[in-house]
Protein backbone atom coordinates (compact mmCIF):
# COMPACT_ATOMS: atom_id res chain seq x y z
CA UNK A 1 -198.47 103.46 -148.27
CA UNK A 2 -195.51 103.56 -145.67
CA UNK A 3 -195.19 102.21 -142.61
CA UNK A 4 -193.44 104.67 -140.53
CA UNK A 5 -191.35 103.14 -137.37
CA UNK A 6 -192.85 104.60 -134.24
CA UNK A 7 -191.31 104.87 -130.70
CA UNK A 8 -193.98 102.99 -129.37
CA UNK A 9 -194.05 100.38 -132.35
CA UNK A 10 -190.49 99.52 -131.74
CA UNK A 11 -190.72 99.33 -127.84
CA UNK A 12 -194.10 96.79 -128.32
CA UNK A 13 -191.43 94.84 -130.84
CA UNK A 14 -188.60 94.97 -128.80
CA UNK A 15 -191.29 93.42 -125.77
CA UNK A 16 -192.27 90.91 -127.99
CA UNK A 17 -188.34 89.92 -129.06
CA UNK A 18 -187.46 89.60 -125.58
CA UNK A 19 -190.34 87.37 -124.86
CA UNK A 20 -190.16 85.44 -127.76
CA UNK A 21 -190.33 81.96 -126.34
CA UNK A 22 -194.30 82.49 -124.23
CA UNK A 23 -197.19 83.73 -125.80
CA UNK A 24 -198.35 87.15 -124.03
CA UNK A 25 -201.62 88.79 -123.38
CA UNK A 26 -202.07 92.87 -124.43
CA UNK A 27 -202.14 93.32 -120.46
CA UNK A 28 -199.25 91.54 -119.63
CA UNK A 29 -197.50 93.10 -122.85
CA UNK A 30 -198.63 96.61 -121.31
CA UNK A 31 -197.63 96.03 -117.78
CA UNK A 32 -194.14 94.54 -118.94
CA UNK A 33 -193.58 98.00 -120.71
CA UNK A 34 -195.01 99.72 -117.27
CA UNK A 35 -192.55 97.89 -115.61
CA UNK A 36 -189.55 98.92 -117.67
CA UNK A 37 -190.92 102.48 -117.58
CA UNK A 38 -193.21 103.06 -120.79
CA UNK A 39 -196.59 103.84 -120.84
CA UNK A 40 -198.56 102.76 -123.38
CA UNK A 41 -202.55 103.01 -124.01
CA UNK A 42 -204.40 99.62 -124.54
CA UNK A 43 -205.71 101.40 -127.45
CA UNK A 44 -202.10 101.73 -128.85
CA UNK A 45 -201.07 98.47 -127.85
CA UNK A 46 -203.97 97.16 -129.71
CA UNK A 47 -203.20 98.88 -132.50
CA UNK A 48 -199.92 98.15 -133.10
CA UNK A 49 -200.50 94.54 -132.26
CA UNK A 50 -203.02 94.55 -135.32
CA UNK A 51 -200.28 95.80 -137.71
CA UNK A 52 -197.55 93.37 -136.80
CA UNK A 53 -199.96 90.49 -137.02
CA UNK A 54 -200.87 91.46 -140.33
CA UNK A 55 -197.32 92.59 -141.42
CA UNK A 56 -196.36 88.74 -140.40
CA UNK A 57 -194.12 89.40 -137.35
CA UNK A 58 -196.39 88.56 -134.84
CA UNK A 59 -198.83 85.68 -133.97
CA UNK A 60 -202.15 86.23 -132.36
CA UNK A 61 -203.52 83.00 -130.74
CA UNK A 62 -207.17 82.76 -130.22
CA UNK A 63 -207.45 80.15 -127.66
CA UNK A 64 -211.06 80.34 -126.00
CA UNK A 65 -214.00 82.85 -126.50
CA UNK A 66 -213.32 83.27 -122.44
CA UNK A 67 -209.44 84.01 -122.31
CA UNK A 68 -207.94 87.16 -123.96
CA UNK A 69 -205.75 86.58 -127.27
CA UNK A 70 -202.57 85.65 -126.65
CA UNK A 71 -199.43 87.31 -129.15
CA UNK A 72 -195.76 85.70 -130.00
CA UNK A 73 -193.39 87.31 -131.94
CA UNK A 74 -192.59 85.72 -134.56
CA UNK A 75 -189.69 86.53 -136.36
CA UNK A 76 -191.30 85.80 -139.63
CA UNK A 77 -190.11 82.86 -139.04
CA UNK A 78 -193.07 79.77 -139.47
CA UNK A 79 -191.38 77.35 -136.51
CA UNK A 80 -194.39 78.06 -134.17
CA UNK A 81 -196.70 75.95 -136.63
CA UNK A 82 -194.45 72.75 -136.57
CA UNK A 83 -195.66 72.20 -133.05
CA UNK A 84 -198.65 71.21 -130.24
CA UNK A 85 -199.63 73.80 -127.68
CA UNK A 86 -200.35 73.27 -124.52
CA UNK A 87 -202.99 75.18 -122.31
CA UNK A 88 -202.66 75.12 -118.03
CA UNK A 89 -206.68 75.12 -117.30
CA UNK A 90 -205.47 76.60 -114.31
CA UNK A 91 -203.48 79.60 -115.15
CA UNK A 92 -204.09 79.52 -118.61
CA UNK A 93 -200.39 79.84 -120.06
CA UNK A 94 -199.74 78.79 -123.31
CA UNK A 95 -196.84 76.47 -123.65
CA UNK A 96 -194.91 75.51 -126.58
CA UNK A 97 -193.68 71.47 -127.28
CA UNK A 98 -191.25 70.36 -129.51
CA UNK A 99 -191.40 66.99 -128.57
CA UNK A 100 -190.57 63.79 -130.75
CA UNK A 101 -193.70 62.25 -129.52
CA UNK A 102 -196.05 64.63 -130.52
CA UNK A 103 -194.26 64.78 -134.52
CA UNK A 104 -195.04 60.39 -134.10
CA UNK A 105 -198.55 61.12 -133.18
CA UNK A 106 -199.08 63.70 -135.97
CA UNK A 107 -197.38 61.52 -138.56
CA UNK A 108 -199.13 58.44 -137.27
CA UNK A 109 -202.49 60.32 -137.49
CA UNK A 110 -201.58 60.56 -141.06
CA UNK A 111 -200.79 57.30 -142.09
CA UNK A 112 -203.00 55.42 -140.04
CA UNK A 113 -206.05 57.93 -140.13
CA UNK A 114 -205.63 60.01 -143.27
CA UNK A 115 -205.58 62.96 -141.09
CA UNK A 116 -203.33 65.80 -141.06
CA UNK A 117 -202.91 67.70 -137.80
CA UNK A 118 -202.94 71.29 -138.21
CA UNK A 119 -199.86 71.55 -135.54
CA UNK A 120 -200.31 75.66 -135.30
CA UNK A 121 -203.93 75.27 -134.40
CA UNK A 122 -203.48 72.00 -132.03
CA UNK A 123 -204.17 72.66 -128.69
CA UNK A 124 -203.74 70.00 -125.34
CA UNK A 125 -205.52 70.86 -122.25
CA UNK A 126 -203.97 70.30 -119.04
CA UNK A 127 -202.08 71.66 -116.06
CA UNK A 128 -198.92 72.84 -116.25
CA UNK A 129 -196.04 72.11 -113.80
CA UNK A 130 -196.10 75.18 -111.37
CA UNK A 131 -200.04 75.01 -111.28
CA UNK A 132 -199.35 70.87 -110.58
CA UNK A 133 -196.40 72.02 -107.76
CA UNK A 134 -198.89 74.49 -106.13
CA UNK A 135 -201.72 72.08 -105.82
CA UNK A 136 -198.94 69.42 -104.50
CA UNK A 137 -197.84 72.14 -101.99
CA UNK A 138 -201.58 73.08 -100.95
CA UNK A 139 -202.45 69.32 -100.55
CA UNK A 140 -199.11 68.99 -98.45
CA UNK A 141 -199.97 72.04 -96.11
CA UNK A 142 -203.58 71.17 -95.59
CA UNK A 143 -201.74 67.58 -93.96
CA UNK A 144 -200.60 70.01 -91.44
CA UNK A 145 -203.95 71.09 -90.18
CA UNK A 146 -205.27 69.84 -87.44
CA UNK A 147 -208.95 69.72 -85.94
């Protein structure tokens, strides 16, 4: 069967394209459309987001039975697996690392442990650095009060 190229297809591709480095939510995909002047049903986006995860171009993260699915687009491309994620407990973004460190501690898990890391399915809990400013910036107004 064919896959015919919708308008609303391409404009949920196009979406994902531009946002290709962070990992997005069906809301936030659907409000970033609102905000550039599309309207499209959850239903739709849903939809669509089922076919380009299982025609390859697009990623669905499962983080939490408690946070929405996250999507990436992918690209085909299979560079999103060669790395850790990293979750903010506080705002919940996803974060991509690339970082030497990480590879070590994957390849020493190996050799040392006889463990293989499963880099696309590795997720680090934590906060990131905005949610680590505000709570700086709350802790230096609260200084200010005084009783």
């Amino acid at each position: 069967m064919q896959e015919y190229k919708t308008k609303q297809k391409e404009l949920l591709l196009a979406c994902l394209n531009e946002n290709k480095s962070v990992h997005l939510t069906a809301a936030e995909i659907s409000q970033r459309l609102q905000e550039k002047g599309h309207s499209l049903g959850m239903s739709t986006v849903y939809r669509h987001l089922d076919k380009l995860v299982s025609a390859g171009l697009v990623r669905k993260y499962i983080i939490d039975e408690n946070s929405p699915a996250c999507y990436q687009y992918t690209d085909n491309s299979d560079s999103c697996c060669e790395h850790f994620h990293l979750k903010c407990s506080s705002c919940g973004r996803l974060i991509h690392t690339d970082c030497h460190l990480m590879k070590q501690i994957a390849e020493h898990m190996k050799e040392s442990h006889g463990f293989i890391v499963d880099t696309a399915k590795t997720l680090l809990y934590g906060t990131c650095s905005e949610c680590s400013q505000k709570e700086t910036d709350g802790d230096n107004n609260n200084d200010d009060i005084k009783m």
